[in-house]
Protein backbone atom coordinates (compact mmCIF):
# COMPACT_ATOMS: atom_id res chain seq x y z
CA UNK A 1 -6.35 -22.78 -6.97
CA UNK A 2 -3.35 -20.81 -6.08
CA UNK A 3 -3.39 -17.69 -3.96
CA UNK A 4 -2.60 -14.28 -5.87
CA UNK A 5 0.27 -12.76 -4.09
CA UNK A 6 -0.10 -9.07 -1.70
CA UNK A 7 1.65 -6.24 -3.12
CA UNK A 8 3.76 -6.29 -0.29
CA UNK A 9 4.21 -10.38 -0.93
CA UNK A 10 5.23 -9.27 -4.98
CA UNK A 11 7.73 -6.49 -3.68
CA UNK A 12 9.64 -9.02 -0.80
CA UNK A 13 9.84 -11.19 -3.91
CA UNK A 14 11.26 -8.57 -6.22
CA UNK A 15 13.39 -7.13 -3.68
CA UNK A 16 15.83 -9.22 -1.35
CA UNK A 17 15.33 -8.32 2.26
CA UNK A 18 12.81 -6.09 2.26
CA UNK A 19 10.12 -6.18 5.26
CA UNK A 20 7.15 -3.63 3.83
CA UNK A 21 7.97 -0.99 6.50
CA UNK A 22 6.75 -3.25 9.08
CA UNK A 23 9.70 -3.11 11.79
CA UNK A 24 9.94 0.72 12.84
CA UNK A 25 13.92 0.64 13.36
CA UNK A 26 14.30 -1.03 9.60
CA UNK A 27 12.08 1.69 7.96
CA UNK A 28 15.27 3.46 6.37
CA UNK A 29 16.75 -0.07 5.34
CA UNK A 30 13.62 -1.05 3.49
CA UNK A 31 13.84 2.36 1.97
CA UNK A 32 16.85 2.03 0.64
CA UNK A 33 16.58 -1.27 -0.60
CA UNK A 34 13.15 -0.41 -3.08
CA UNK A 35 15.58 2.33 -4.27
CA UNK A 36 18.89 1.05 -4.45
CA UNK A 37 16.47 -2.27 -6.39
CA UNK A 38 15.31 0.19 -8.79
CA UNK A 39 18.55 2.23 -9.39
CA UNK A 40 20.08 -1.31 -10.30
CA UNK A 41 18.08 -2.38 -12.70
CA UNK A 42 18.03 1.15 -14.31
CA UNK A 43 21.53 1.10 -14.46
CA UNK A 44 21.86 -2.43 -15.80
CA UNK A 45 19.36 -1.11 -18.49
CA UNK A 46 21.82 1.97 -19.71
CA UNK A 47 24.44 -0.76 -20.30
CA UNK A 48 22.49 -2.77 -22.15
CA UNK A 49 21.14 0.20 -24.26
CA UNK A 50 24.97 1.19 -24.47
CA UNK A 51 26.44 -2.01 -25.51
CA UNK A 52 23.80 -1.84 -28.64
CA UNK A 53 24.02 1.44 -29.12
CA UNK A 54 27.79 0.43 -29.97
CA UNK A 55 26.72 -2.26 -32.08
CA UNK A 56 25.02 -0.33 -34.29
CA UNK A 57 27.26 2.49 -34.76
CA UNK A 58 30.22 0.15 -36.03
CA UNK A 59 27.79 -0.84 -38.25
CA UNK A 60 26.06 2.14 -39.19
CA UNK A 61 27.51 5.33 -37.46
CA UNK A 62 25.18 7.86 -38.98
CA UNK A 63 22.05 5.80 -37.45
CA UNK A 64 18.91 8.20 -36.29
CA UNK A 65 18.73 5.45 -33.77
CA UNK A 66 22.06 6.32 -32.12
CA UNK A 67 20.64 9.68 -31.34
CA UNK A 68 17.29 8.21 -29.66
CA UNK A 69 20.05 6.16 -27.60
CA UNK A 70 21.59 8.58 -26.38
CA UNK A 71 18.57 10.60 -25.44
CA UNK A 72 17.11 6.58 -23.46
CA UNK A 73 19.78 6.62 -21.36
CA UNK A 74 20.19 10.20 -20.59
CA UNK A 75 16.44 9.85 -19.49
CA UNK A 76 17.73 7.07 -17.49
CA UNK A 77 20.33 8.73 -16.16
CA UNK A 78 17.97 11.76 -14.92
CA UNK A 79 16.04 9.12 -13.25
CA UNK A 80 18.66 7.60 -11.54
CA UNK A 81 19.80 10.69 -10.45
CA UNK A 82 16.18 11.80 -9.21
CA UNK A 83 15.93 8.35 -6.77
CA UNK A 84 19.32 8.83 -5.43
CA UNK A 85 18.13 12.61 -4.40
CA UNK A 86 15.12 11.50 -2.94
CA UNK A 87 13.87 12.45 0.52
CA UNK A 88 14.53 8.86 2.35
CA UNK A 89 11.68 7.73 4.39
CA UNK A 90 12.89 6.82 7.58
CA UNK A 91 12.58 7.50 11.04
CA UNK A 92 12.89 10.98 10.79
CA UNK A 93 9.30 11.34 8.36
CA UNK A 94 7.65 8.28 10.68
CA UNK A 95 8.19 10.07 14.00
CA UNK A 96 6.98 13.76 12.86
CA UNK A 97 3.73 12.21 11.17
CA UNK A 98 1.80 9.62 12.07
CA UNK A 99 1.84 6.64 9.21
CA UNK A 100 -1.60 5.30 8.68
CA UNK A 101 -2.56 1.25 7.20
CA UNK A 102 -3.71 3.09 4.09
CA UNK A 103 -0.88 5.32 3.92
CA UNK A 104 1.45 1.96 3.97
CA UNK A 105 -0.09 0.50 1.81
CA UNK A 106 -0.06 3.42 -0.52
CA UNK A 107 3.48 3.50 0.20
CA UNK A 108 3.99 -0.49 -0.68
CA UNK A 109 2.26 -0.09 -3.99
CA UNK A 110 3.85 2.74 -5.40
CA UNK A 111 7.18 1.04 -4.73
CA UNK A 112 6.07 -2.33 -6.07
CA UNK A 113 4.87 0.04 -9.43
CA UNK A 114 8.99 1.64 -9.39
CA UNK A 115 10.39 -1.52 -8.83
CA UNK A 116 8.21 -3.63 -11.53
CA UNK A 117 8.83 -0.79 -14.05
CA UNK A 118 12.56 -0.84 -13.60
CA UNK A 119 12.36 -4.52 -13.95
CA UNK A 120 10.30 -3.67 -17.15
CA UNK A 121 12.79 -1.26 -18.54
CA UNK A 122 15.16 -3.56 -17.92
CA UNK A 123 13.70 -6.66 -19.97
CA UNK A 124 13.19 -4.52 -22.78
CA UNK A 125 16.71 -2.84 -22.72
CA UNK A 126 18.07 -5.78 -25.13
CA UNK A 127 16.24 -4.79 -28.12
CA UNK A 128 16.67 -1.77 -30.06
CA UNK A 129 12.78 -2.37 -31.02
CA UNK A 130 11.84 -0.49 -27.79
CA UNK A 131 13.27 2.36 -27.58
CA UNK A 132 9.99 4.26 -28.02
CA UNK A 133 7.71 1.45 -25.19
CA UNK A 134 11.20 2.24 -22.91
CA UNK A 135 10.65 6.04 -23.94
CA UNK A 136 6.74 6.14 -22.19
CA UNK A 137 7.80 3.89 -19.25
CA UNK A 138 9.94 6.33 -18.06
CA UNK A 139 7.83 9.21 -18.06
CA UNK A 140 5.24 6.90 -15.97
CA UNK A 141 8.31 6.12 -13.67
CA UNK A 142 8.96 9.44 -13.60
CA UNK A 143 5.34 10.49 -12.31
CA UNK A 144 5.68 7.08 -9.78
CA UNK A 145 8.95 8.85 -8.08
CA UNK A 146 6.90 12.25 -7.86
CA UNK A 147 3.74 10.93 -6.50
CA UNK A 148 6.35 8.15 -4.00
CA UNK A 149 7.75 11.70 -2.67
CA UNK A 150 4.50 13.16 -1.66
CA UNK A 151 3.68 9.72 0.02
CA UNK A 152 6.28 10.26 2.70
CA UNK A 153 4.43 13.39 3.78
CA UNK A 154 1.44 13.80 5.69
CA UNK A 155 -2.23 14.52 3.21
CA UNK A 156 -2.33 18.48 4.42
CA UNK A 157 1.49 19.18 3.39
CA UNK A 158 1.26 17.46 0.15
């Protein structure tokens, strides 16, 4: 009977070179791979979404779909825009605050959520059928980033 996979097993497999915050000195790297992962596949998502989006309005330029389009990858955009400002967990949080197994893992979960999501958003990007599904995943995305920024703090300044 085969194994089911870690979290931290399902992220290295998502994500190419990532180590799960194991090696102090590659905290950053790892960091910026689960985002630079996720800001990919978002991005690959708006082009999808776009290239339809033009489909449709050679077709049918007055479409009430164009306008939820436009508003999908605006949201995406915003997203996007919200990883790349993140606080990047590094050195610099790990050697103020002391980084608990539970805290790790916390960590490791909530980035396997973003990235899986992403991945999500990005399977779904090639139909115009799910606009709305694509719609509700990014407000849970949204609340993923929030909660991933209060992970890289200690409990008490949360």
């Amino acid at each position: 009977m085969p194994k089911e996979l870690t979290p931290l097993e399902k992220l290295q497999l998502i994500v190419p070179g990532y180590r799960g915050y194991k090696v102090k000195d590659l905290i950053r790297q790892d960091d910026f791979l689960v985002r630079q992962s996720t800001i990919s596949k978002l991005e690959s998502a708006i082009n999808n979404i776009a290239q339809q989006e033009s489909q449709i309005a050679q077709i049918e330029p007055f479409s009430p779909l164009l306008k939820k389009m436009e508003y999908l990858q605006s949201q995406l955009r915003s997203i996007i825009g919200l990883i790349s400002s993140q606080q990047g967990g590094g050195a610099d949080v790990y050697a103020r605050y002391k980084i608990q197994t539970e805290q790790l893992d916390e960590i490791v979960n909530n980035d396997l959520q973003m990235v899986s999501i992403a991945n999500d958003i990005l399977n779904l990007s090639t139909s115009t059928e799910n606009v709305d599904v694509i719609l509700s995943m990014i407000s849970k995305l949204r609340e993923i980033i929030m909660n991933r920024n209060k992970l890289l703090f200690p409990p008490e300044a949360r």
